[in-house]
Protein backbone atom coordinates (compact mmCIF):
# COMPACT_ATOMS: atom_id res chain seq x y z
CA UNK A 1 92.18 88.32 92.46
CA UNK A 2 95.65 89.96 92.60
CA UNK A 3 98.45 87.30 92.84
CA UNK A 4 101.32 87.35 94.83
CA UNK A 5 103.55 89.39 92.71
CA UNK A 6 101.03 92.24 92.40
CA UNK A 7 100.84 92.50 96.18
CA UNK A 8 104.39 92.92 96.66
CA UNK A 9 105.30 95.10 93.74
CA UNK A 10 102.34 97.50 95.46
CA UNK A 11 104.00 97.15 98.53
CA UNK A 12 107.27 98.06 97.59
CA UNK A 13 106.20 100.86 95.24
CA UNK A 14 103.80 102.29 98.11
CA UNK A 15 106.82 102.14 100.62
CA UNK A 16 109.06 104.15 98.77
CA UNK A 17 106.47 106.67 97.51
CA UNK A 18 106.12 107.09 101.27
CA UNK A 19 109.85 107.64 102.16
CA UNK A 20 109.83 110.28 98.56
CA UNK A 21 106.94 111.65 100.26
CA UNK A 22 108.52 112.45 103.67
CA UNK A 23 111.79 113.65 102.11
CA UNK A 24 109.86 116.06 99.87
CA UNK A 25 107.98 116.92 103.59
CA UNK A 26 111.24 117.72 105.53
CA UNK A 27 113.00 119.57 103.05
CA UNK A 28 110.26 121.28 101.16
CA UNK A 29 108.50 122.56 104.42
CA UNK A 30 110.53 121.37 107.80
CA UNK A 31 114.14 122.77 106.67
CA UNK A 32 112.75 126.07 106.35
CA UNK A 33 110.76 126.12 109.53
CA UNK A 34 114.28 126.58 111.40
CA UNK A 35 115.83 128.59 108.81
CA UNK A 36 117.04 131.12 111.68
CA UNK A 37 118.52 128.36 113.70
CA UNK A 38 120.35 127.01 110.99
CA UNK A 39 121.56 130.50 110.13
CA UNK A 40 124.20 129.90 112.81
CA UNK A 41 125.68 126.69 110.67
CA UNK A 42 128.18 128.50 108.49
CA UNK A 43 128.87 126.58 104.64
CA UNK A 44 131.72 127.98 102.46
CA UNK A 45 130.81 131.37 104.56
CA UNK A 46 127.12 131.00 103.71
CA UNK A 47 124.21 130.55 106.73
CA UNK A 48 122.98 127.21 106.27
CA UNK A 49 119.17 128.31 106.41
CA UNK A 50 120.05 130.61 103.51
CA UNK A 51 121.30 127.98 101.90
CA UNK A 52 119.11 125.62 102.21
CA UNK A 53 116.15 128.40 101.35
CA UNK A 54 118.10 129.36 98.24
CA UNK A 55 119.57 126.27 96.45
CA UNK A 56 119.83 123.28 98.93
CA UNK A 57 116.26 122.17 98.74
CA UNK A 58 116.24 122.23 94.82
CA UNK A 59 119.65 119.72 94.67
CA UNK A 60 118.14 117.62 97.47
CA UNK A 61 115.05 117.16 94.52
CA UNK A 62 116.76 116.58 91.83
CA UNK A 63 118.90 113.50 93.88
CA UNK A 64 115.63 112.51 94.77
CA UNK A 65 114.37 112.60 91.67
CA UNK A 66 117.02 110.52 89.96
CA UNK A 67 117.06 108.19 92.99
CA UNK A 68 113.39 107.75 93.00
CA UNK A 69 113.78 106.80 88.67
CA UNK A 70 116.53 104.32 90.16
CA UNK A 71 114.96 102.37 92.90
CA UNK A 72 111.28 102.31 90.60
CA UNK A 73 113.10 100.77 87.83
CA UNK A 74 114.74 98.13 90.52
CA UNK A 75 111.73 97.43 91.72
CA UNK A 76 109.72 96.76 88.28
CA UNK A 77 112.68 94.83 87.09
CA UNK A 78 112.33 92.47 90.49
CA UNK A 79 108.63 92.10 89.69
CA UNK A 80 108.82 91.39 86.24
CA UNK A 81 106.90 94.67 85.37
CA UNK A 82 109.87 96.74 84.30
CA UNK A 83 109.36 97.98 80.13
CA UNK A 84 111.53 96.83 77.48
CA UNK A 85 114.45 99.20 76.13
């Protein structure tokens, strides 16, 4: 049987694969369903949906990326789980 410390390291780790999950949703697929919308946004004389479609997506991935590395590394270190450098 799982003790204590198991349950809430899985809880934790399950909660913020869910948030990485719906940020990968919304700007991987959501963003670009209102791409013509967005168009009207203007950023350093770029349309927003083409900027998003082109480069803003891929930077919003890598953050997430580096933040996700961050916040699993908090977590193992909270649950005693975290490896040894």
């Amino acid at each position: 049987m799982a003790n204590n410390t198991d349950e809430i390291y899985w809880q934790k780790t399950s909660r913020l694969m869910k948030i990485m999950m719906a940020l990968w949703v919304f700007f991987g697929f959501i963003v670009h369903m209102f791409v013509v919308p967005l168009n009207g946004i203007k950023i350093l004389g770029f349309p927003l949906g083409f900027y998003m479609a082109a480069q803003g997506s891929l930077i919003v991935f890598v953050v997430m990326l580096f933040w996700f590395g961050k916040a699993q590394d908090r977590i193992d270190r909270e649950c005693g789980v975290a490896e040894e450098e």
